[in-house]
N, C-alpha and C. Protein backbone atom coordinates (compact mmCIF):
# COMPACT_ATOMS: atom_id res chain seq x y z
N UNK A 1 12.70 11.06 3.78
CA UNK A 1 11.58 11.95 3.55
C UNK A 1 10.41 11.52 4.42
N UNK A 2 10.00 12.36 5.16
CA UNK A 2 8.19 11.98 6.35
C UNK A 2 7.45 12.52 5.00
N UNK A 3 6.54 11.17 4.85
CA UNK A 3 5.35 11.10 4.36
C UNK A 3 3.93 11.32 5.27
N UNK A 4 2.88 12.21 4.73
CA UNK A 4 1.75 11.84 5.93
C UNK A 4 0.66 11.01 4.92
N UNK A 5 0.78 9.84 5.22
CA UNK A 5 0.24 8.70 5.17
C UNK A 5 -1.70 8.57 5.11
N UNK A 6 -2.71 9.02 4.79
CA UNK A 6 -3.88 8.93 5.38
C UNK A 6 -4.61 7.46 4.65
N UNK A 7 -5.46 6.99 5.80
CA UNK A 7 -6.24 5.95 4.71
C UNK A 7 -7.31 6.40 4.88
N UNK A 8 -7.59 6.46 3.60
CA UNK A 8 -9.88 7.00 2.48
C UNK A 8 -10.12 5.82 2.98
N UNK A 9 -10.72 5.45 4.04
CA UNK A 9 -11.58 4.14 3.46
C UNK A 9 -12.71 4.01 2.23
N UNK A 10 -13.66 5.69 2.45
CA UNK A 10 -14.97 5.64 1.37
C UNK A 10 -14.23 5.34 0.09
N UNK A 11 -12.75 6.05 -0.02
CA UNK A 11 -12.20 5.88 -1.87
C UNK A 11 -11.15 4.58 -1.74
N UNK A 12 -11.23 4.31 -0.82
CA UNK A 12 -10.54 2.45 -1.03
C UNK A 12 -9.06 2.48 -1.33
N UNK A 13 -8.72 3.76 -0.65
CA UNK A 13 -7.64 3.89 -0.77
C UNK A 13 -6.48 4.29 -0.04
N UNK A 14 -4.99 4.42 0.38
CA UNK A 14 -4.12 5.12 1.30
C UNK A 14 -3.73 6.12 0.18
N UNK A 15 -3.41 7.28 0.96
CA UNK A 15 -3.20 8.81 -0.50
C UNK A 15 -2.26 9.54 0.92
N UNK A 16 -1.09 9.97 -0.06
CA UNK A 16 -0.77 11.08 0.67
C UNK A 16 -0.18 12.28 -0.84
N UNK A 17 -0.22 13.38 -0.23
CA UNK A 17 -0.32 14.64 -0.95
C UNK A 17 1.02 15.46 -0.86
N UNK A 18 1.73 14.93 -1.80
CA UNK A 18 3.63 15.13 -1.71
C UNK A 18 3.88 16.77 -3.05
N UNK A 19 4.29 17.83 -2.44
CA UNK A 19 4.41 19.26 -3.41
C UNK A 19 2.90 19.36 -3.76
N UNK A 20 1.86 18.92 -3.23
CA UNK A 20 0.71 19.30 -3.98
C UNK A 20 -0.05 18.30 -5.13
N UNK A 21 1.02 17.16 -5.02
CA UNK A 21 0.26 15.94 -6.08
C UNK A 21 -0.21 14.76 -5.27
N UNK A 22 -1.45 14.32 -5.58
CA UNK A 22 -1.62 12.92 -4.76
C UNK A 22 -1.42 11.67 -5.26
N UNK A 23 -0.59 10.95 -4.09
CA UNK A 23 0.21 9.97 -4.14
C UNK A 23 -0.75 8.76 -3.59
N UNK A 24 -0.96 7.82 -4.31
CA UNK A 24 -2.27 6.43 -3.65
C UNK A 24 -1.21 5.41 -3.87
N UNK A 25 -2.52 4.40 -2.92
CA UNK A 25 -2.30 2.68 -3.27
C UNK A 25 -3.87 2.42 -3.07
N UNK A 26 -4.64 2.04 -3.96
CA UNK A 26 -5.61 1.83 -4.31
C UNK A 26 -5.67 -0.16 -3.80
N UNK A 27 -7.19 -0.29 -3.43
CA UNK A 27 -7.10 -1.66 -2.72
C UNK A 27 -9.01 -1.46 -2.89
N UNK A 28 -9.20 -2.96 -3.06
CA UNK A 28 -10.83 -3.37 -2.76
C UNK A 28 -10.30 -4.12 -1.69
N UNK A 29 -11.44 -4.62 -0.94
CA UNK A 29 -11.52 -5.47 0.05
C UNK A 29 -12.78 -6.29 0.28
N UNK A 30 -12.42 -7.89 -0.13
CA UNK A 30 -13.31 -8.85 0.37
C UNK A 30 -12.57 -9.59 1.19
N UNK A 31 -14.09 -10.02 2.32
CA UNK A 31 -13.70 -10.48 2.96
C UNK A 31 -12.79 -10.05 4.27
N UNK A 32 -11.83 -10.97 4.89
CA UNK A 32 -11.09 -10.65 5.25
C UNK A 32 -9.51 -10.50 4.93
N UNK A 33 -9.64 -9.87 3.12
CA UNK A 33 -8.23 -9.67 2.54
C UNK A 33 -8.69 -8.29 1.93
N UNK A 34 -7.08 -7.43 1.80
CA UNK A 34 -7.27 -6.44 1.15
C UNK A 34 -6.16 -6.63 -0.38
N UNK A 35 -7.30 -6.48 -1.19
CA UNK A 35 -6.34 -6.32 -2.84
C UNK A 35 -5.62 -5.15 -3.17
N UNK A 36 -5.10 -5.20 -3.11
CA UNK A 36 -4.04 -4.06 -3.19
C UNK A 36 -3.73 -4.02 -4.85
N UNK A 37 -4.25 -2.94 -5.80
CA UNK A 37 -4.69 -3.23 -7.32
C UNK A 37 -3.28 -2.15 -7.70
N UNK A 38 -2.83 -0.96 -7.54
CA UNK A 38 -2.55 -0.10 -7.74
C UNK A 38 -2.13 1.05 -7.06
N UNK A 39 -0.62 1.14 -7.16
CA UNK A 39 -0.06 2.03 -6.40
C UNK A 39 0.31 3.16 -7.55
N UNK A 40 0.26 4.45 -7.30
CA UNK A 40 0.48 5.51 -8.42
C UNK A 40 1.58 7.22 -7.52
N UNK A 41 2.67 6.80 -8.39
CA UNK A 41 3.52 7.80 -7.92
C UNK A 41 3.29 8.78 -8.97
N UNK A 42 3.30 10.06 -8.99
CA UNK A 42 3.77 11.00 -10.36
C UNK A 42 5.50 10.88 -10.12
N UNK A 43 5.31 10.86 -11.69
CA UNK A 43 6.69 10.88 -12.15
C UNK A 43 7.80 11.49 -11.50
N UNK A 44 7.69 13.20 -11.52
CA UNK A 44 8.52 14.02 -10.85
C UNK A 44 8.68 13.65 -9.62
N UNK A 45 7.69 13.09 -8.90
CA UNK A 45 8.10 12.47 -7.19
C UNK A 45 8.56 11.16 -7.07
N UNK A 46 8.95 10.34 -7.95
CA UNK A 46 9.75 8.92 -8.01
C UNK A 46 10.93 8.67 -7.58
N UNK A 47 11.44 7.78 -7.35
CA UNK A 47 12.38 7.94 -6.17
C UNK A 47 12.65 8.69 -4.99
N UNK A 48 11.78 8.97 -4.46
CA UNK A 48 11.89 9.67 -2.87
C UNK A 48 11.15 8.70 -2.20
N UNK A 49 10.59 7.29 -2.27
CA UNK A 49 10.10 6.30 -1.64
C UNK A 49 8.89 6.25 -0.87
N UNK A 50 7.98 7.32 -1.86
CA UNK A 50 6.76 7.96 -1.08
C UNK A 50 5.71 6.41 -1.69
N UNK A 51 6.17 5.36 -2.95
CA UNK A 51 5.27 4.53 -2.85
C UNK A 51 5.44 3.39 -1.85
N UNK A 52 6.78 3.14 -1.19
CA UNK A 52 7.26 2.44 -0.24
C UNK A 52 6.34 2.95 1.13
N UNK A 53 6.43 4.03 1.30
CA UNK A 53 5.88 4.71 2.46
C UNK A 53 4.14 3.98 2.42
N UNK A 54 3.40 4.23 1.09
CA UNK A 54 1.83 4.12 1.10
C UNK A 54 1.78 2.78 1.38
N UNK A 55 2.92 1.72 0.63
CA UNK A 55 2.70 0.00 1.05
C UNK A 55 3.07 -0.03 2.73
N UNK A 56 3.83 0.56 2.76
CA UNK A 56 4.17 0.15 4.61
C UNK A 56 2.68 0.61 5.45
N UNK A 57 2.06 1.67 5.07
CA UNK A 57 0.40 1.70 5.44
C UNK A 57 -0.34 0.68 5.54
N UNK A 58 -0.14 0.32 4.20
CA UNK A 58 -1.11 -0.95 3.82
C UNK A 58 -0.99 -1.72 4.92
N UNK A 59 0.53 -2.25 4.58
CA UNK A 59 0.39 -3.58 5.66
C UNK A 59 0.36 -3.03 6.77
N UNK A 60 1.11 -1.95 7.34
CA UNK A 60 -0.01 -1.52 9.04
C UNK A 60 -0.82 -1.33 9.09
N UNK A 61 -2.21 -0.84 8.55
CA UNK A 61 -3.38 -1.28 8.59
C UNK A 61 -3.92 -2.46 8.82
N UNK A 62 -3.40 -3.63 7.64
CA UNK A 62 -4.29 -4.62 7.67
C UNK A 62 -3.23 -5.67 8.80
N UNK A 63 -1.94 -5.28 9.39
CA UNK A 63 -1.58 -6.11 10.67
C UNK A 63 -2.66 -5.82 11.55
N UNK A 64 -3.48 -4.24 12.16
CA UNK A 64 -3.84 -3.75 13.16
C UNK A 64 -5.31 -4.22 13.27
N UNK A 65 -5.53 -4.43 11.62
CA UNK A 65 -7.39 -4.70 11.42
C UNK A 65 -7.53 -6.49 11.23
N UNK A 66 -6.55 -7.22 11.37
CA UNK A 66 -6.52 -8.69 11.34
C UNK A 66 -6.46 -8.92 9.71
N UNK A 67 -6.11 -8.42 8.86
CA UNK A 67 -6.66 -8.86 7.15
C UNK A 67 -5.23 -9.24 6.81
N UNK A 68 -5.46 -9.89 5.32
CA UNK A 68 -4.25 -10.10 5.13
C UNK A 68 -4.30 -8.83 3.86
N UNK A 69 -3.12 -9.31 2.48
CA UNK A 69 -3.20 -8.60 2.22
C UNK A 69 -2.81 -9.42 0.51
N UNK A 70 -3.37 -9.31 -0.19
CA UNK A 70 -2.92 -10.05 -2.04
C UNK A 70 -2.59 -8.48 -2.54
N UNK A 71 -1.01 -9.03 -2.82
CA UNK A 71 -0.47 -7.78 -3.86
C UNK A 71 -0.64 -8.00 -5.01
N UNK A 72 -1.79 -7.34 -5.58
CA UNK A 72 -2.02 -8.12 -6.96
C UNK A 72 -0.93 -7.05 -7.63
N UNK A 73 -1.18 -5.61 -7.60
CA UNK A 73 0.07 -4.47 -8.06
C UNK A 73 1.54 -5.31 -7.74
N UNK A 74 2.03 -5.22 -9.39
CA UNK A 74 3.74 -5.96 -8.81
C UNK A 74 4.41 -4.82 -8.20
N UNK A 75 4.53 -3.68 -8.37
CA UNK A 75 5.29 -2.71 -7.17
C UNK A 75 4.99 -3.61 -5.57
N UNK A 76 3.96 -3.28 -4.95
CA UNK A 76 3.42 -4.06 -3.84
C UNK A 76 4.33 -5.54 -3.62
N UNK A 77 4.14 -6.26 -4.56
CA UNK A 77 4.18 -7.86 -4.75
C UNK A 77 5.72 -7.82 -4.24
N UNK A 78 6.71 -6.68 -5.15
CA UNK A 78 7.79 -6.45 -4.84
C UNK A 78 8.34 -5.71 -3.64
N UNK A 79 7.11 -5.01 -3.39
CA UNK A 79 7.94 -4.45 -1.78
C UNK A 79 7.83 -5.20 -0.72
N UNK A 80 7.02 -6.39 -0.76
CA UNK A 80 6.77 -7.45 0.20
C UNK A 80 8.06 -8.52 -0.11
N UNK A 81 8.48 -8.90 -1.50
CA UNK A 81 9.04 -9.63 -1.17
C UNK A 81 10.46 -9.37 -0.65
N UNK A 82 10.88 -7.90 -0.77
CA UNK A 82 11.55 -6.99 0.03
C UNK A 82 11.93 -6.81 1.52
N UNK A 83 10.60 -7.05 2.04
CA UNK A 83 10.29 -6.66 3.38
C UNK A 83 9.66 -8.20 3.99
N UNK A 84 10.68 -8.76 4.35
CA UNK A 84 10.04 -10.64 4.60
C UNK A 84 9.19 -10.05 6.04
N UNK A 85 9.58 -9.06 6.66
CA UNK A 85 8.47 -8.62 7.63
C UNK A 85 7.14 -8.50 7.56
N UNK A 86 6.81 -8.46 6.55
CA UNK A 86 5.48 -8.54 6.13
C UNK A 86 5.00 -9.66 5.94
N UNK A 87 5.72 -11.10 5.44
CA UNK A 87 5.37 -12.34 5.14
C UNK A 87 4.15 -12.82 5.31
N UNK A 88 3.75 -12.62 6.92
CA UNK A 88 2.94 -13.47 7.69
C UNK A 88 1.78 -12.44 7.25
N UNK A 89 1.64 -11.46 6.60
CA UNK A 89 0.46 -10.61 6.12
C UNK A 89 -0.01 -10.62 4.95
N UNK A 90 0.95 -11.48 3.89
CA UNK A 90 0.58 -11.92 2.59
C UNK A 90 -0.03 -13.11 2.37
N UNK A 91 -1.44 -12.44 1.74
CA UNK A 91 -2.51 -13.47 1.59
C UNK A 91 -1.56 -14.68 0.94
N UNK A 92 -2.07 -16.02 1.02
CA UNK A 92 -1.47 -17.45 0.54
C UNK A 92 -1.58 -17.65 -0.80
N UNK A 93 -0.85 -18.09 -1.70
CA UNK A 93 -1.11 -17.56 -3.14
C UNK A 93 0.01 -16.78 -3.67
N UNK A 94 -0.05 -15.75 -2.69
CA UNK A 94 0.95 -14.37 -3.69
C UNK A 94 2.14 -14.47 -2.94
């Protein structure tokens, strides 16, 4: 499934808009890390890997902007430890 991916910076967030529902990963940012608090699929769109799609944002963003990244959301926590490609982008700690 192509997801279109956008990042809000003003709403602190990556959202994309799947049948008409919006799909986030919600993140604050200090410093030079981004918290990644909350990823939110609706139900009816679960399993089509549209929250996989918003974390793979994340971490291309914060590879391109130098940040790292604390999955405090265990979805997140779990798609990293998924994706050892990401390793070197997970803040130290998580």
């Amino acid at each position: 499934m192509q997801v279109q991916v956008r990042h809000e910076p003003a709403a602190s967030r990556f959202e994309a808009v799947v049948d008409g529902a919006l799909c986030r990963a919600d993140y604050r940012l200090e410093g030079g890390i981004m918290y990644v608090v909350h990823t939110e699929v609706p139900p009816a769109l679960e399993g089509r890997g549209i929250a996989g799609e918003l974390v793979r944002a994340v971490f291309a963003h914060a590879g391109r902007e130098g940040l790292m990244v604390a999955p405090v959301c265990s979805y997140v926590r779990a798609w990293a430890r998924r994706h050892p490609e990401v390793g070197r982008l997970v803040a130290p700690g998580w």
